[in-house]
N, C-alpha and C. Protein backbone atom coordinates (compact mmCIF):
# COMPACT_ATOMS: atom_id res chain seq x y z
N UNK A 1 -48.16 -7.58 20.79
CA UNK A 1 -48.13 -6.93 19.50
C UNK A 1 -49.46 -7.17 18.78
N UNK A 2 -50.20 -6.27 18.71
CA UNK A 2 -51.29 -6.52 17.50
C UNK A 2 -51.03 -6.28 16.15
N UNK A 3 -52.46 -6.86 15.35
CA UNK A 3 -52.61 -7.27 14.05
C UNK A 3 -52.34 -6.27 13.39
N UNK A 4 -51.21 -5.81 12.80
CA UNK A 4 -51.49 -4.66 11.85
C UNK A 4 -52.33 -4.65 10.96
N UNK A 5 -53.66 -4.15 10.61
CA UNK A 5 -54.59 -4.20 9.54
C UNK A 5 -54.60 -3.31 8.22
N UNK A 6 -53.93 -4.46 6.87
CA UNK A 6 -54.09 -3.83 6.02
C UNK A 6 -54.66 -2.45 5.41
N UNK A 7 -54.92 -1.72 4.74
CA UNK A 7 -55.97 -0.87 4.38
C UNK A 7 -56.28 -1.25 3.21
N UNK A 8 -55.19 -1.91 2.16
CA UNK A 8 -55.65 -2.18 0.63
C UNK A 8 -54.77 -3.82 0.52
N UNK A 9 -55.28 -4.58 -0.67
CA UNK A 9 -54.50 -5.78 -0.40
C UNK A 9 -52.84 -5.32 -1.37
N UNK A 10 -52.72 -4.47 -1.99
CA UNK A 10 -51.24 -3.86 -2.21
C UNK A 10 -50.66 -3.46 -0.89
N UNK A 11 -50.84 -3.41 -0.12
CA UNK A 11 -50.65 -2.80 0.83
C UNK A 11 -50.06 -4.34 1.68
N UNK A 12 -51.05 -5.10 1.95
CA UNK A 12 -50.83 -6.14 2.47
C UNK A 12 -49.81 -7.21 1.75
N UNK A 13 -50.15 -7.40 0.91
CA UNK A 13 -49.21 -7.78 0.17
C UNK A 13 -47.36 -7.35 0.41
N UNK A 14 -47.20 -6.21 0.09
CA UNK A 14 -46.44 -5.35 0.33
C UNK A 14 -45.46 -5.57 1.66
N UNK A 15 -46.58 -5.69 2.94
CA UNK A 15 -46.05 -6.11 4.24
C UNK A 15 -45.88 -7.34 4.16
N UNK A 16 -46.56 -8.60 3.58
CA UNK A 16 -46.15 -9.75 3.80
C UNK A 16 -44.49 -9.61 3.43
N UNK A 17 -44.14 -9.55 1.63
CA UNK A 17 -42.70 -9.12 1.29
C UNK A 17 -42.04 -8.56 2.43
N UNK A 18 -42.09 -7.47 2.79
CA UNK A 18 -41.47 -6.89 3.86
C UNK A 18 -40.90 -8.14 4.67
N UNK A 19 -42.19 -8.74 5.46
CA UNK A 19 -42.02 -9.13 6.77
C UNK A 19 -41.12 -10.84 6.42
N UNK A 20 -40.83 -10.88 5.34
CA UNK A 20 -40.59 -12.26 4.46
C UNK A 20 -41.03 -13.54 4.73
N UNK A 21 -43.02 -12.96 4.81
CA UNK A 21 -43.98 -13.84 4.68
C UNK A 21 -44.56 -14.35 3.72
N UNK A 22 -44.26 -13.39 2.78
CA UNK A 22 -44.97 -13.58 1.22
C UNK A 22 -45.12 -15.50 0.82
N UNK A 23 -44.30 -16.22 0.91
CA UNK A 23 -44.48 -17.52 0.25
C UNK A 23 -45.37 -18.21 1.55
N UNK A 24 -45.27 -17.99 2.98
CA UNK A 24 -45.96 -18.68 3.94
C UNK A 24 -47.77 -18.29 3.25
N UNK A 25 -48.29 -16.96 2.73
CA UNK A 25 -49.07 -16.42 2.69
C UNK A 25 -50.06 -17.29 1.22
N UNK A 26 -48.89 -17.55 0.37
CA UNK A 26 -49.38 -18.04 -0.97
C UNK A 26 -49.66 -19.93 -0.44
N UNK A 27 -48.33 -20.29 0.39
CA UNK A 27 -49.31 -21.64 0.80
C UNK A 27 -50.31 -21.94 1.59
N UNK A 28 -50.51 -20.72 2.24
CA UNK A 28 -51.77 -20.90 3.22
C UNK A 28 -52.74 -20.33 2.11
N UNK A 29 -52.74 -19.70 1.44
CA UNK A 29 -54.02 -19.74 0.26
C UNK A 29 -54.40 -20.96 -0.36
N UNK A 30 -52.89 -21.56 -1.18
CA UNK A 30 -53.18 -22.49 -1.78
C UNK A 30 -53.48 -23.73 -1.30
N UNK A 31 -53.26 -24.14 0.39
CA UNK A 31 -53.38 -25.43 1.44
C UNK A 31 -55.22 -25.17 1.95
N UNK A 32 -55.69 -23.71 1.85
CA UNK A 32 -57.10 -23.62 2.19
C UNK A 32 -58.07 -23.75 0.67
N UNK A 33 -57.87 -23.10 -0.17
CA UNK A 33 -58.63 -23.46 -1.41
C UNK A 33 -58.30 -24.98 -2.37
N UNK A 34 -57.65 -25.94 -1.63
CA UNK A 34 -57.19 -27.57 -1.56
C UNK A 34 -58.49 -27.73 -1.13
N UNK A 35 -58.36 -27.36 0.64
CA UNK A 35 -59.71 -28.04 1.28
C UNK A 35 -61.00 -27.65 0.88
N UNK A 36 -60.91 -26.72 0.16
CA UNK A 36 -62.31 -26.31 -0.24
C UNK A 36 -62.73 -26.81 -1.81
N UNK A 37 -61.75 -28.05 -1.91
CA UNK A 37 -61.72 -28.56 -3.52
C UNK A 37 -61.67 -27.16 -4.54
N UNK A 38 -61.20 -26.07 -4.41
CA UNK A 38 -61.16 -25.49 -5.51
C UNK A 38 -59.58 -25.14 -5.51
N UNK A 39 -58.64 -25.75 -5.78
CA UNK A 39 -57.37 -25.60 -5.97
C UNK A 39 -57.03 -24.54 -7.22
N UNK A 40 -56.24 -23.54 -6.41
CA UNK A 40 -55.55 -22.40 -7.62
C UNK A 40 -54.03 -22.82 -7.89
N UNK A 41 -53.37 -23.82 -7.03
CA UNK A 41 -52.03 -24.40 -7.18
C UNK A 41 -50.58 -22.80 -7.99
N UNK A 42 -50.80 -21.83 -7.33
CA UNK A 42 -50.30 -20.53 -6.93
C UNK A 42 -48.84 -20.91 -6.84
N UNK A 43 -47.95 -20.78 -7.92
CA UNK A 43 -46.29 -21.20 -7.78
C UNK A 43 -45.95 -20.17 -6.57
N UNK A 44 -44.84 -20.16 -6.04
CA UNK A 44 -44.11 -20.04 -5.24
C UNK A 44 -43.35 -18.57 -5.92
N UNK A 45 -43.14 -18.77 -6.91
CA UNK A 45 -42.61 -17.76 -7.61
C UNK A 45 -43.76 -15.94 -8.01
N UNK A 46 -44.92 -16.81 -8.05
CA UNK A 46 -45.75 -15.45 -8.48
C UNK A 46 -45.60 -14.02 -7.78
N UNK A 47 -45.44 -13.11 -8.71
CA UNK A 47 -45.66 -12.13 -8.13
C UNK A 47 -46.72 -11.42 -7.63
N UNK A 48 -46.89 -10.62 -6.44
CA UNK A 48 -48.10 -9.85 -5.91
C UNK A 48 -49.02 -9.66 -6.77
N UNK A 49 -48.30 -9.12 -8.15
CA UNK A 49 -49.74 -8.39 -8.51
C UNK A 49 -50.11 -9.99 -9.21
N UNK A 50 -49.66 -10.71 -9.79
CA UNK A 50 -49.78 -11.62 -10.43
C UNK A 50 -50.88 -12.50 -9.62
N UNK A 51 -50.65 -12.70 -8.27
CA UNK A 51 -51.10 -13.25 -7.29
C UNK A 51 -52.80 -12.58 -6.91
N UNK A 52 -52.64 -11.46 -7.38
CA UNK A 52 -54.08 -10.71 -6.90
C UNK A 52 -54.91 -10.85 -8.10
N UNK A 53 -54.35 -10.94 -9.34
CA UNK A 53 -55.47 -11.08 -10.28
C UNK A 53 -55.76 -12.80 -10.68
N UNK A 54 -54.98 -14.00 -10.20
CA UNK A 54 -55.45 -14.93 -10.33
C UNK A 54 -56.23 -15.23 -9.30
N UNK A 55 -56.30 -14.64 -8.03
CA UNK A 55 -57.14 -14.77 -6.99
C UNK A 55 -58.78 -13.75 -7.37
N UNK A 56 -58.34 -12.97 -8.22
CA UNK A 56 -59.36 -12.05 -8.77
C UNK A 56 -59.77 -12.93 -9.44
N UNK A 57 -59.76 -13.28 -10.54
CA UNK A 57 -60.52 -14.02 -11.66
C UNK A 57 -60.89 -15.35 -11.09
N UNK A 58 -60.09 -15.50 -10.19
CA UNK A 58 -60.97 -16.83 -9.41
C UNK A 58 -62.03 -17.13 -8.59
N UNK A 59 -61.89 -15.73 -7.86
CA UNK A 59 -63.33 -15.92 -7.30
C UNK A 59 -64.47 -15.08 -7.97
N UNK A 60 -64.12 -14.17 -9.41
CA UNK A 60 -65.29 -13.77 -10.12
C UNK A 60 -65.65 -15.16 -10.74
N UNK A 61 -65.47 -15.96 -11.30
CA UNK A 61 -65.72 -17.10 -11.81
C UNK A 61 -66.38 -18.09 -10.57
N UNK A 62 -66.08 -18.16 -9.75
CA UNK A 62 -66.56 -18.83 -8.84
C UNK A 62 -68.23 -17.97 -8.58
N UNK A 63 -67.81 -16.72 -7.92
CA UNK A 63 -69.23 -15.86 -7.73
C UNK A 63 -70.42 -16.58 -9.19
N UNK A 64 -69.81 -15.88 -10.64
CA UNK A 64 -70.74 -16.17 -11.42
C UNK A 64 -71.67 -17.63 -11.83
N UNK A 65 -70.28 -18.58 -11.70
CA UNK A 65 -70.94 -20.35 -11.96
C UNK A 65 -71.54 -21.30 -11.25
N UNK A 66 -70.09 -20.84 -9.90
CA UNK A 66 -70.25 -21.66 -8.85
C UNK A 66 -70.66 -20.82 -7.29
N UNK A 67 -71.44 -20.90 -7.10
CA UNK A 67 -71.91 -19.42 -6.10
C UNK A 67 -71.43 -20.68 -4.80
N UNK A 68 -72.12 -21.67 -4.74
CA UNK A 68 -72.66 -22.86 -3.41
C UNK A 68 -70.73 -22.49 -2.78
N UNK A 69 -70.08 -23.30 -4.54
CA UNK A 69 -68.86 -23.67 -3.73
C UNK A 69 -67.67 -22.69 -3.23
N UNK A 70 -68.20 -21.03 -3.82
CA UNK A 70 -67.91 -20.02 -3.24
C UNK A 70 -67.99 -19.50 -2.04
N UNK A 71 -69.18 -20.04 -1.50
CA UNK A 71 -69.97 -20.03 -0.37
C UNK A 71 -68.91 -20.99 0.33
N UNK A 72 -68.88 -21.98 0.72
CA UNK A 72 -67.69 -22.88 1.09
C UNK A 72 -66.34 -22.36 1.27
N UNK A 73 -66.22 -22.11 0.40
CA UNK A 73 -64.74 -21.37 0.45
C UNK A 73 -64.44 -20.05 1.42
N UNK A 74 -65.14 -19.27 1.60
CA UNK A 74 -65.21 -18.11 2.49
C UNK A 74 -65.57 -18.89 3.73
N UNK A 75 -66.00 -19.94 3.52
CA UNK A 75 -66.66 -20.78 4.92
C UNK A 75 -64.99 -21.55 5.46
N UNK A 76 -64.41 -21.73 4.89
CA UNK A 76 -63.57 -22.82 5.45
C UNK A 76 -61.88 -21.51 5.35
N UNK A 77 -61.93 -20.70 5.09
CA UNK A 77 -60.79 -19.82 4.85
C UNK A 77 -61.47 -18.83 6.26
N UNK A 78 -62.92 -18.60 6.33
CA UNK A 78 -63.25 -17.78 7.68
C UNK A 78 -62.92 -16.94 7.27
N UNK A 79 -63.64 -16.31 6.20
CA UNK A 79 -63.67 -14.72 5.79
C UNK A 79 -64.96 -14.26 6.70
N UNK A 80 -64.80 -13.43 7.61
CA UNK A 80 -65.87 -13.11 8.55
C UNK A 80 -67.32 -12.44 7.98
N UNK A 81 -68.56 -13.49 7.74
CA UNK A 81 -69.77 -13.38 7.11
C UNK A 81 -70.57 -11.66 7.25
N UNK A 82 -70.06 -10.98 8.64
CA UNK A 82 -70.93 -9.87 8.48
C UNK A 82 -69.80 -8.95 7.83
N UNK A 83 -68.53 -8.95 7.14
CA UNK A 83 -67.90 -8.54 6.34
C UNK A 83 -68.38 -8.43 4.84
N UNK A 84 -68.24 -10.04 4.63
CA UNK A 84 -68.75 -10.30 3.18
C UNK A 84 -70.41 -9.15 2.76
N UNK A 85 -71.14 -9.56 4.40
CA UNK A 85 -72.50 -8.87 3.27
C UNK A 85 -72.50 -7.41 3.88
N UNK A 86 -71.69 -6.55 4.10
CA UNK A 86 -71.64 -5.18 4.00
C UNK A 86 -70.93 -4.85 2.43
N UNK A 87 -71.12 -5.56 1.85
CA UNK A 87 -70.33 -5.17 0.07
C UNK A 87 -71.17 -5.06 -0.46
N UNK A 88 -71.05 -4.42 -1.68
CA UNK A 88 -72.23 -4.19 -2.43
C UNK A 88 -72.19 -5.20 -3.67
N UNK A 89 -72.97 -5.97 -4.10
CA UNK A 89 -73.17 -6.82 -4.50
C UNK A 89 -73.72 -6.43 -6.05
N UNK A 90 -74.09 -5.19 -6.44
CA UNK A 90 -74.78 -4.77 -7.91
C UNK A 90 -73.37 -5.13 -8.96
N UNK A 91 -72.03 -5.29 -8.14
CA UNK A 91 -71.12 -4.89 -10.06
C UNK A 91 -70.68 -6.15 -9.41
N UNK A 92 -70.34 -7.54 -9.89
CA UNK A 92 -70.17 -8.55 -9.97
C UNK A 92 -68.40 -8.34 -9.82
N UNK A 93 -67.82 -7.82 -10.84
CA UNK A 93 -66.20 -6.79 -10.65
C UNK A 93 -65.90 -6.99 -9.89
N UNK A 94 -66.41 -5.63 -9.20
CA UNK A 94 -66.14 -4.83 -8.35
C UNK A 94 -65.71 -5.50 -6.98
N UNK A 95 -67.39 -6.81 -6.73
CA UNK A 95 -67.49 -7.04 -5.04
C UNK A 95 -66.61 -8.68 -5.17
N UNK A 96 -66.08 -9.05 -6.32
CA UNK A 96 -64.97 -10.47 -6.43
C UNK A 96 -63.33 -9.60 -6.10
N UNK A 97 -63.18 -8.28 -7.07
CA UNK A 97 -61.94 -7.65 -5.96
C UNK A 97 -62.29 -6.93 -4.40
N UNK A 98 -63.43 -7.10 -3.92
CA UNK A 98 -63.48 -6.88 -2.74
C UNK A 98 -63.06 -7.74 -1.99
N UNK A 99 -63.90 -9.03 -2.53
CA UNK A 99 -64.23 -10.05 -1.63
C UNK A 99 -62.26 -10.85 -1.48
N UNK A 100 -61.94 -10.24 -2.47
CA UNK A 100 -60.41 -11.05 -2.70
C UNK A 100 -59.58 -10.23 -1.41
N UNK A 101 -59.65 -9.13 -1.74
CA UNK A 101 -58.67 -8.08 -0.19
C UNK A 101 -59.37 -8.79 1.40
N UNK A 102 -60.76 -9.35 1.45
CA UNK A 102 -61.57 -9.84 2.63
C UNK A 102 -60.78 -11.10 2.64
N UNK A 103 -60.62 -11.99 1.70
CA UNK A 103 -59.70 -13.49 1.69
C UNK A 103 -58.28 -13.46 2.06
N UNK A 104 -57.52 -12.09 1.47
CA UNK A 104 -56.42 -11.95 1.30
C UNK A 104 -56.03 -11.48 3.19
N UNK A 105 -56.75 -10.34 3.68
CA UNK A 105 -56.57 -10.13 5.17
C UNK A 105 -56.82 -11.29 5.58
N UNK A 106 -57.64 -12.70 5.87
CA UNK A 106 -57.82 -13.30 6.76
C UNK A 106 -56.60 -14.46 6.36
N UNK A 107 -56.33 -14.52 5.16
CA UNK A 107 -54.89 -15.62 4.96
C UNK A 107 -53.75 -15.15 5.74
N UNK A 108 -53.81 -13.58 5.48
CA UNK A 108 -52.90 -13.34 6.17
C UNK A 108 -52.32 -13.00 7.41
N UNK A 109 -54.65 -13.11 8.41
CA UNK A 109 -53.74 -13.09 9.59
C UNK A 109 -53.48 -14.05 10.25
N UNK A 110 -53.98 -15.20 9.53
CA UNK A 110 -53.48 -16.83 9.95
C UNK A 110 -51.95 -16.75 9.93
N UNK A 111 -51.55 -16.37 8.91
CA UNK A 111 -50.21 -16.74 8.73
C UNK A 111 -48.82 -15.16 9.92
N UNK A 112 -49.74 -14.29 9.94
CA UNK A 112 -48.87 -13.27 10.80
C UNK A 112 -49.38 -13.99 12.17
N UNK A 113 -50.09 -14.28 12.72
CA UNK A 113 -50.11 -15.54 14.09
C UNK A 113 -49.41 -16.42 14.08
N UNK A 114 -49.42 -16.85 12.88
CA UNK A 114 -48.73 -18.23 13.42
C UNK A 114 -47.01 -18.09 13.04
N UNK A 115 -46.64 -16.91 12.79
CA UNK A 115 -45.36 -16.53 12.77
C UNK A 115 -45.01 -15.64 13.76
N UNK A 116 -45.54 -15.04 14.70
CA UNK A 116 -45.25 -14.25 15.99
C UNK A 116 -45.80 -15.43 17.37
N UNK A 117 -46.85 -16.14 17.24
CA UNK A 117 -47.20 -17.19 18.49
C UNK A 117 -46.48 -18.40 18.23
């Protein structure tokens, strides 16, 4: 069986619920941004969209202050590097909800592996 690949992170999102991965998906966010010392501590309860804009505002804040430990974080979550720099980088916005759907697919295909292997 292969990876079904998102197209939007509503989308993904969407299938985690479905597949009743959704809470495996929020602790593998919140157990990788631990190791990367930037803890979002993401209840169990949040909802999707709720879930996409604290992951939004977290890594625009990170992009703007903390760039190094942003850098880290895509490093240790393995958001795949020639991904990240095909984005366009001019609206600060724009490429932190990009970069969040790029975080959001790779959490989640840790967690759709390790629930089918």
């Amino acid at each position: 069986m292969n990876f079904p690949v998102p197209l939007s992170a509503d989308e993904l999102l969407q299938t985690a619920e479905k597949e009743e991965l959704y809470q495996k998906l929020i602790e593998q966010i919140n157990k990788d941004f631990n190791l990367a010392n930037e803890g979002v501590d993401i209840p169990n309860s949040t909802s999707a969209h709720e879930l996409k804009v604290q992951l939004h505002e977290k890594i625009y804040r990170l992009i703007q202050y903390k760039f190094a430990e942003y850098l880290n974080l895509l490093y240790i979550i393995d958001v795949p590097e020639d991904q990240v720099k095909k984005l366009d980088g001019s609206d600060i916005l724009e490429l932190s909800e990009q970069v969040v759907f790029l975080l959001l697919k790779r959490e989640w295909m840790k967690v759709w592996y390790r629930n089918r292997f």
